[in-house]
Protein backbone atom coordinates (compact mmCIF):
# COMPACT_ATOMS: atom_id res chain seq x y z
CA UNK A 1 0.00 0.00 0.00
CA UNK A 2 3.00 2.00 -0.53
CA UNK A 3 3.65 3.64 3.55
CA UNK A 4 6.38 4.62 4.82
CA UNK A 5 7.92 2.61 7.89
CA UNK A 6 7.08 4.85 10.97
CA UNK A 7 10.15 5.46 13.76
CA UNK A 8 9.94 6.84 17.06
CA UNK A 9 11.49 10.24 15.73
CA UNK A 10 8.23 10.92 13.56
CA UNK A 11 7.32 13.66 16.51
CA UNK A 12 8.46 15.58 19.38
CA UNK A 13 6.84 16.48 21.99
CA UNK A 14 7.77 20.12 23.85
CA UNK A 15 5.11 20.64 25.96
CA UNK A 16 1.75 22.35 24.35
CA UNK A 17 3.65 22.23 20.89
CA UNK A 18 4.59 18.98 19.17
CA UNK A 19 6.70 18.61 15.64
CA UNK A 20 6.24 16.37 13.23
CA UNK A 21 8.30 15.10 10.51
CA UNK A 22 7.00 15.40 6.75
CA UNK A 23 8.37 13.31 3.83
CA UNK A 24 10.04 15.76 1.36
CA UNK A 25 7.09 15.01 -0.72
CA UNK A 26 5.24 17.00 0.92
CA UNK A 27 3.95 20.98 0.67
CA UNK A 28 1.90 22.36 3.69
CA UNK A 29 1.29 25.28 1.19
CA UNK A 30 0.13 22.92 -1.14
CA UNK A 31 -2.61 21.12 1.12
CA UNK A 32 -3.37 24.58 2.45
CA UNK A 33 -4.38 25.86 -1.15
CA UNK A 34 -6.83 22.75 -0.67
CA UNK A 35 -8.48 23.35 2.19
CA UNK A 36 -9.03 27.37 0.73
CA UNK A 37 -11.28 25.95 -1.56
CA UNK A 38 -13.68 24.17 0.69
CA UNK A 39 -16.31 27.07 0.98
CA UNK A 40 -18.78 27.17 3.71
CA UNK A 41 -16.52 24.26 5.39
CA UNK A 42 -17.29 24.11 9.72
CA UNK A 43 -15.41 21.43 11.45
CA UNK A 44 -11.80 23.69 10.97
CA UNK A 45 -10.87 26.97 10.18
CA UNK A 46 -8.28 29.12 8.47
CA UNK A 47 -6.35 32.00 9.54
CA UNK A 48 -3.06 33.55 8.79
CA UNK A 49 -1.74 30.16 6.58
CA UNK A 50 -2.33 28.36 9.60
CA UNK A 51 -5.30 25.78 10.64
CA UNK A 52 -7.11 25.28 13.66
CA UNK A 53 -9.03 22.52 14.40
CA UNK A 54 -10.71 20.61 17.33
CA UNK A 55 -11.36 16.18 17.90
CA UNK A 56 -12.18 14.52 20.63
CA UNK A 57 -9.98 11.63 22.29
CA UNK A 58 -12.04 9.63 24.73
CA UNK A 59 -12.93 12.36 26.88
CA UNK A 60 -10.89 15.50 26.16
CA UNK A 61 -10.83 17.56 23.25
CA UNK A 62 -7.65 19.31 22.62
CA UNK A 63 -7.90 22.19 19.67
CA UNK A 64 -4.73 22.93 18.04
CA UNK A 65 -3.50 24.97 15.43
CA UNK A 66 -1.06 23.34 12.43
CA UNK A 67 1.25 25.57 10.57
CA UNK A 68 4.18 24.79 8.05
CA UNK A 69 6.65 27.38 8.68
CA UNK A 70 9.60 24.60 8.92
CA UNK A 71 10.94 22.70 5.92
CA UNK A 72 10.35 19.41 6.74
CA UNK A 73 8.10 19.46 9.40
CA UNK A 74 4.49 20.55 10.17
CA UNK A 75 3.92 22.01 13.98
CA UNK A 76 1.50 21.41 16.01
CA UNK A 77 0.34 23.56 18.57
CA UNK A 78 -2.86 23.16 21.61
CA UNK A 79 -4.70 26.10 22.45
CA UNK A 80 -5.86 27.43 25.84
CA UNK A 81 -5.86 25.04 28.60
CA UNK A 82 -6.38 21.89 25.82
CA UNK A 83 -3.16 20.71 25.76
CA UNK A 84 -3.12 16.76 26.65
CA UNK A 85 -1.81 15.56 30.12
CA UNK A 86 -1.88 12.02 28.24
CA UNK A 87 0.80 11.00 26.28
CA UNK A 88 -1.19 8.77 24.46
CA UNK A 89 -3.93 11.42 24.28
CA UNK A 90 -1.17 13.49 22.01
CA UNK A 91 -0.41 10.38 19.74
CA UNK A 92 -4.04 9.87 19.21
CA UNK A 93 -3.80 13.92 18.01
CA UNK A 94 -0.44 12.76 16.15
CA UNK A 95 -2.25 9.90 14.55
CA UNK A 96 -5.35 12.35 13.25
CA UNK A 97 -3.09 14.70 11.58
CA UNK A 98 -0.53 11.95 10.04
CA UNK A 99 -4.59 10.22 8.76
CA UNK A 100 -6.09 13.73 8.02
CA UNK A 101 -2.93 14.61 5.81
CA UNK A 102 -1.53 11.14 4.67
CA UNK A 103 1.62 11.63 6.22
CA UNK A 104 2.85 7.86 6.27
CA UNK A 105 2.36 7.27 2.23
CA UNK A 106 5.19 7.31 0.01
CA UNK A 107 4.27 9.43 -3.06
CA UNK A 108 7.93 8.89 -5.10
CA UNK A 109 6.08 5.50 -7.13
CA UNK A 110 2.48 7.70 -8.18
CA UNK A 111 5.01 10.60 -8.88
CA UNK A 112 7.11 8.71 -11.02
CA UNK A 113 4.27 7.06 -13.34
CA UNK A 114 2.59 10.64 -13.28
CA UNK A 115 5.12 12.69 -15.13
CA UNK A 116 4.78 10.51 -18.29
CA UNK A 117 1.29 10.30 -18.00
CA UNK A 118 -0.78 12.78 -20.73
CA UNK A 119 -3.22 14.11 -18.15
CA UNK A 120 -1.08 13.30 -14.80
CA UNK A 121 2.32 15.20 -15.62
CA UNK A 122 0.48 18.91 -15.54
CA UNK A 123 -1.41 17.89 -12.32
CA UNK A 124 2.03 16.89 -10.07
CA UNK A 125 3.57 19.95 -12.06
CA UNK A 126 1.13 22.30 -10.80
CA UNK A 127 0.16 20.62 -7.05
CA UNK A 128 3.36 18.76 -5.99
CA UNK A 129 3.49 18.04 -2.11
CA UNK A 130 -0.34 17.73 -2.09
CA UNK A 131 -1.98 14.87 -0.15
CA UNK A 132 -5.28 12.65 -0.32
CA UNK A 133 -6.56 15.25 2.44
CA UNK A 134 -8.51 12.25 4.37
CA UNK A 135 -11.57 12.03 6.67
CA UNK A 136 -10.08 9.77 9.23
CA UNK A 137 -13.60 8.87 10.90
CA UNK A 138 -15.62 6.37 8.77
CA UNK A 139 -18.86 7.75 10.00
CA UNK A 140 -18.03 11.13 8.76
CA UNK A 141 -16.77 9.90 5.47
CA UNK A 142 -19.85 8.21 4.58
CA UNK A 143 -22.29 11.37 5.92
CA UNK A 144 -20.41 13.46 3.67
CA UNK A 145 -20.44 10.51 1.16
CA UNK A 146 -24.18 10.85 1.10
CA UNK A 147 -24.66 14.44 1.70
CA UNK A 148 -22.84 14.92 -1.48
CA UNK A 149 -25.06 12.63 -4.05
CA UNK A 150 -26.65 14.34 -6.94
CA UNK A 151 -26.13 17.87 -5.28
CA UNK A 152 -23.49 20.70 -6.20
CA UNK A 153 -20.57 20.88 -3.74
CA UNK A 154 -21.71 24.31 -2.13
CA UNK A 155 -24.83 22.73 -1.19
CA UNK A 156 -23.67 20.12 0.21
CA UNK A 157 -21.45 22.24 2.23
CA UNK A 158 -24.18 23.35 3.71
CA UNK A 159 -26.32 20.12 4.69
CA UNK A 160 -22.76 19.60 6.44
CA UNK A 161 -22.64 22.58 8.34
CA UNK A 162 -26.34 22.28 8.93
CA UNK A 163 -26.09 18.76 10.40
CA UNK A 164 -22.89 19.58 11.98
CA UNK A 165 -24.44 22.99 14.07
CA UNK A 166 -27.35 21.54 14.86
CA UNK A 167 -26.73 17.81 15.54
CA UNK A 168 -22.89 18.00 16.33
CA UNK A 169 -21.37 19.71 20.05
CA UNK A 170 -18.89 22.51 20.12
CA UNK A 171 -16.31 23.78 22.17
CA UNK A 172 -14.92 27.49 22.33
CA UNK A 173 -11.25 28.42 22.91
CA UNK A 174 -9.83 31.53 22.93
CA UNK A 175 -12.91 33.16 21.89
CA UNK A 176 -13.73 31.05 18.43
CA UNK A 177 -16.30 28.14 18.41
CA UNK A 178 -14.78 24.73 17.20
CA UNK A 179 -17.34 22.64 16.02
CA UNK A 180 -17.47 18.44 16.56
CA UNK A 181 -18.75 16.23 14.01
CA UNK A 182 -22.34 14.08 15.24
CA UNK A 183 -21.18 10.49 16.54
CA UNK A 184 -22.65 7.54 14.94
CA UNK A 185 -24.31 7.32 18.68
CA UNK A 186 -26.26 10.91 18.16
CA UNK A 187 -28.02 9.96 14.79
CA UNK A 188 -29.14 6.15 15.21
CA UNK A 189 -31.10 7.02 17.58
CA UNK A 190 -32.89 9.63 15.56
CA UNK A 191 -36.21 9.54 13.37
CA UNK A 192 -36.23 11.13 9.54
CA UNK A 193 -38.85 13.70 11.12
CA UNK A 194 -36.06 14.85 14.21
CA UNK A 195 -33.26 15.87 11.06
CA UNK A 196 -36.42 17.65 9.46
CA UNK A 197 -33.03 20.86 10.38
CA UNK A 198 -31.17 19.99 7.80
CA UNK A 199 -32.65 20.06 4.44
CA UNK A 200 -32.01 16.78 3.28
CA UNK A 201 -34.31 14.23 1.15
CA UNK A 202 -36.42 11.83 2.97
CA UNK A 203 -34.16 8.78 1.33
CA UNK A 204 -30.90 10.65 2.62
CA UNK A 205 -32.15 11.09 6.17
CA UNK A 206 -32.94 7.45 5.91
CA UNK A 207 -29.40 6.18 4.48
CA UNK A 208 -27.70 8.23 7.30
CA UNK A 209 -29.52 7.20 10.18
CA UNK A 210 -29.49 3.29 9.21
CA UNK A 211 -25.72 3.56 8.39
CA UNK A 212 -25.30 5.11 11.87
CA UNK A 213 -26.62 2.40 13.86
CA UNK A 214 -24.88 0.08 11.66
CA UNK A 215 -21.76 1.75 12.85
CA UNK A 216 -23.17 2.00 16.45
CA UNK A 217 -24.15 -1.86 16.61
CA UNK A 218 -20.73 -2.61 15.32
CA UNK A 219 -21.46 -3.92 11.98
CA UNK A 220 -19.85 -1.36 9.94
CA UNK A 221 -16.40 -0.10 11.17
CA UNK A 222 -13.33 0.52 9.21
CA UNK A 223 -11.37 -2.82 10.71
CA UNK A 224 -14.08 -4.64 9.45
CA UNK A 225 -13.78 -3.06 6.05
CA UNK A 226 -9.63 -3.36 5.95
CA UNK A 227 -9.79 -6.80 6.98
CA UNK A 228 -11.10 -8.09 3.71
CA UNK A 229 -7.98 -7.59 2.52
CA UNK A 230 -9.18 -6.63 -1.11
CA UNK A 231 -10.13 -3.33 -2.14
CA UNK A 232 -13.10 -5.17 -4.41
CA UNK A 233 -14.22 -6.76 -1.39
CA UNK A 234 -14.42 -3.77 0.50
CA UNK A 235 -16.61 -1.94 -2.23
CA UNK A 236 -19.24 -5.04 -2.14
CA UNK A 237 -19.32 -4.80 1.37
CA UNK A 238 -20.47 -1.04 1.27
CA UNK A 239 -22.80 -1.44 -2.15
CA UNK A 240 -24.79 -3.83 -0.07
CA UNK A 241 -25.53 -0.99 2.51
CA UNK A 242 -28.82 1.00 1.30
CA UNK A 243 -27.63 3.88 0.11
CA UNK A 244 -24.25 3.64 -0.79
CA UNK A 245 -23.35 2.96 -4.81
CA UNK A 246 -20.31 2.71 -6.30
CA UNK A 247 -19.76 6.28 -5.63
CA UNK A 248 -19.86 6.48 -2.45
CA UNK A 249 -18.11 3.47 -1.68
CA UNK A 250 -15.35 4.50 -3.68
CA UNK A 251 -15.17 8.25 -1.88
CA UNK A 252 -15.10 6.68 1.39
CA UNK A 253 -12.50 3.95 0.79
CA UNK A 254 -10.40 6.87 -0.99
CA UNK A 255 -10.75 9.76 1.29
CA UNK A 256 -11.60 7.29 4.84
CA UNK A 257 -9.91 3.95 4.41
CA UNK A 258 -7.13 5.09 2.28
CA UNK A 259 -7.37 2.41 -0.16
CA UNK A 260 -4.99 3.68 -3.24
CA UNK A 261 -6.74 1.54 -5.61
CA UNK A 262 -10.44 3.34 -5.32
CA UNK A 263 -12.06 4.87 -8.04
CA UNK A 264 -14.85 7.27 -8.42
CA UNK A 265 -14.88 6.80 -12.07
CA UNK A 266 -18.88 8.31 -12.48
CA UNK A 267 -17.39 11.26 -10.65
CA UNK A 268 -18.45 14.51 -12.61
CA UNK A 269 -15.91 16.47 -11.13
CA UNK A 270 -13.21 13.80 -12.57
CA UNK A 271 -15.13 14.37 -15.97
CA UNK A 272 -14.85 17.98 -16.06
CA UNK A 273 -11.29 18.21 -14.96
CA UNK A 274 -10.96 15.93 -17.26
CA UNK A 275 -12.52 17.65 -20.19
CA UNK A 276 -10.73 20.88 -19.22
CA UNK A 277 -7.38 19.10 -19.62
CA UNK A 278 -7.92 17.93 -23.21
CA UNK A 279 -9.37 21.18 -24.11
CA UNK A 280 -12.79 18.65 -24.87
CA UNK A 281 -16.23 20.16 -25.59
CA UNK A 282 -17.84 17.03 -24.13
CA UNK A 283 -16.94 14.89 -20.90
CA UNK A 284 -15.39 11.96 -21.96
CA UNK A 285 -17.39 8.41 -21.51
CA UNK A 286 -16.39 5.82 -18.95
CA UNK A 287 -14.80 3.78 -21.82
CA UNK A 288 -12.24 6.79 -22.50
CA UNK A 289 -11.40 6.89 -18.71
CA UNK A 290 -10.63 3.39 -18.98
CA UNK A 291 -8.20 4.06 -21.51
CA UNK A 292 -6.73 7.25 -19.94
CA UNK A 293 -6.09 5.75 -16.84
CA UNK A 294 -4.68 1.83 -17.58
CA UNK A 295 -1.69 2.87 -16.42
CA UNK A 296 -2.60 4.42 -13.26
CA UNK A 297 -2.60 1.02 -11.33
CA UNK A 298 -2.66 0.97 -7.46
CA UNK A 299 -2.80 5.10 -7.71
CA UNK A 300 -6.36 5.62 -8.99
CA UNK A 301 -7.37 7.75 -5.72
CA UNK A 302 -4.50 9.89 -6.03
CA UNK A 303 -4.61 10.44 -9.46
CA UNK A 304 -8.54 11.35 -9.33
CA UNK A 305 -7.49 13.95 -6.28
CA UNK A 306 -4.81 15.87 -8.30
CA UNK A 307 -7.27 15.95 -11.74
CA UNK A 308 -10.11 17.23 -8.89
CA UNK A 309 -7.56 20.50 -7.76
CA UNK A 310 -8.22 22.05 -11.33
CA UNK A 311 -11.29 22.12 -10.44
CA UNK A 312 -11.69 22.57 -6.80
């Protein structure tokens, strides 16, 4: 799956600031850029090229603030009285941002078959050091997976922030609200008329609420879903869920599970970037993608991330 082998000098901890080392294929700039373009996004926030961000570990809920200004490492710093008295509290933290910015992967193999590629070459060009920005909680992933069906991306933007403000718990440090995604545990419990808030379809409520006490029953979790031990397998596992097509499944193992092989292939952002790069006056049909991309083996996600940045 193409990771890096992790050491014990991957961080350091000084207190309420931690470093962390970044392979040299990697920009903070670059994945900065990214999260610019996310309009109307709640659960961080940007200021001064740095971002600030809160999750919960068990019972805490440290908010820190990332910025780049090192070559070579990313620092991490806890706000107010948040700051960790756990050690293992901070390498849960650790662990989120190394997820969250796919810190571990080694990006020299997609980098080398992308800069003979026709449509890859421009896309490392123009976004080298960017990362598979992930969603490191699988109940997240797959809200945002459904959220996002059939609807334009500022919409569903806001069905986040909507089920995020009013379904979601926040904390405020230093004077700015930070805002916590719903647990699994908050919407199974819930009826289609009690997210009536959020302005979603009927069949959406529905698909979120039974995937959440899927994941609260234990029946859907991400172990589960890496210990098929096939990417294929993994897919089925999440088609059979009501809801969930090949889209979706594809997003989440991408963006959740980290699975380099997914493919969002009926993606219509993926058309259009596509389109734009061949200077096309028509999207190109799935057969064409097939074509384009037989040589993207074990690097489909990545390669469908950089051809999204043209767009978003």
């Amino acid at each position: 799956m193409n990771y890096f082998i992790r050491t014990q000098s991957d961080w350091e901890d000084h207190g309420h600031v931690i470093t962390l080392a970044v392979p040299k294929e990697f920009s903070f700039a670059e994945n900065l850029n990214y999260f610019y373009n996310a309009p109307n996004e709640c659960l961080y926030r940007l200021q001064d090229q740095k971002i600030y961000k809160a999750i919960t570990v068990g019972e805490e809920t440290p908010v820190f603030e990332l910025s780049g200004d090192a070559p070579g490492r990313i620092t991490l710093r806890f706000l107010g009285d948040t700051t960790p008295t756990l050690t293992s509290t901070k390498e849960a933290v650790v662990d989120y941002v190394r997820d969250w910015f796919d810190l571990d992967r080694d990006l020299v193999p997609f980098y080398e078959m992308a800069k003979d590629d026709s449509l890859l070459h421009r896309a490392v060009e123009s976004f080298y050091g960017l990362r598979c920005i992930g969603i490191p909680n699988l109940f997240e992933a797959l809200c945002w997976g459904i959220l996002g069906q059939q609807i334009n991306l500022t919409f569903a933007y806001t069905l986040k922030r909507e089920l995020v403000e009013n379904f979601g718990r926040h904390v405020v440090c230093e004077g700015e609200d930070y805002w916590i995604f719903p647990r699994a545990e908050d919407i199974a419990c819930m009826t289609v008329q009690d997210l009536a808030p959020v302005r979603m379809t009927v069949k959406k409520c529905e698909y979120l609420i039974a995937v959440a006490q899927l994941i609260t029953e234990g029946r859907l979790t991400k172990e589960l879903l890496l210990e098929t031990g096939d990417f294929k397998k993994a897919e089925k596992m999440l088609v059979t869920i009501r809801g969930i097509g090949p889209w979706t499944a594809n997003y989440v193992l991408m963006r959740c599970l980290r699975l380099t092989s997914a493919f969002p292939i009926d993606d219509v952002g993926l058309h259009n970037s596509i389109k734009y790069l061949l200077g096309s006056d028509r999207k190109p049909t799935k057969e064409e993608i097939l074509q384009l991309s037989a040589t993207w083996t074990d690097w489909e996600s990545y390669a469908t991330f950089y051809l999204w940045r043209f767009l978003y």
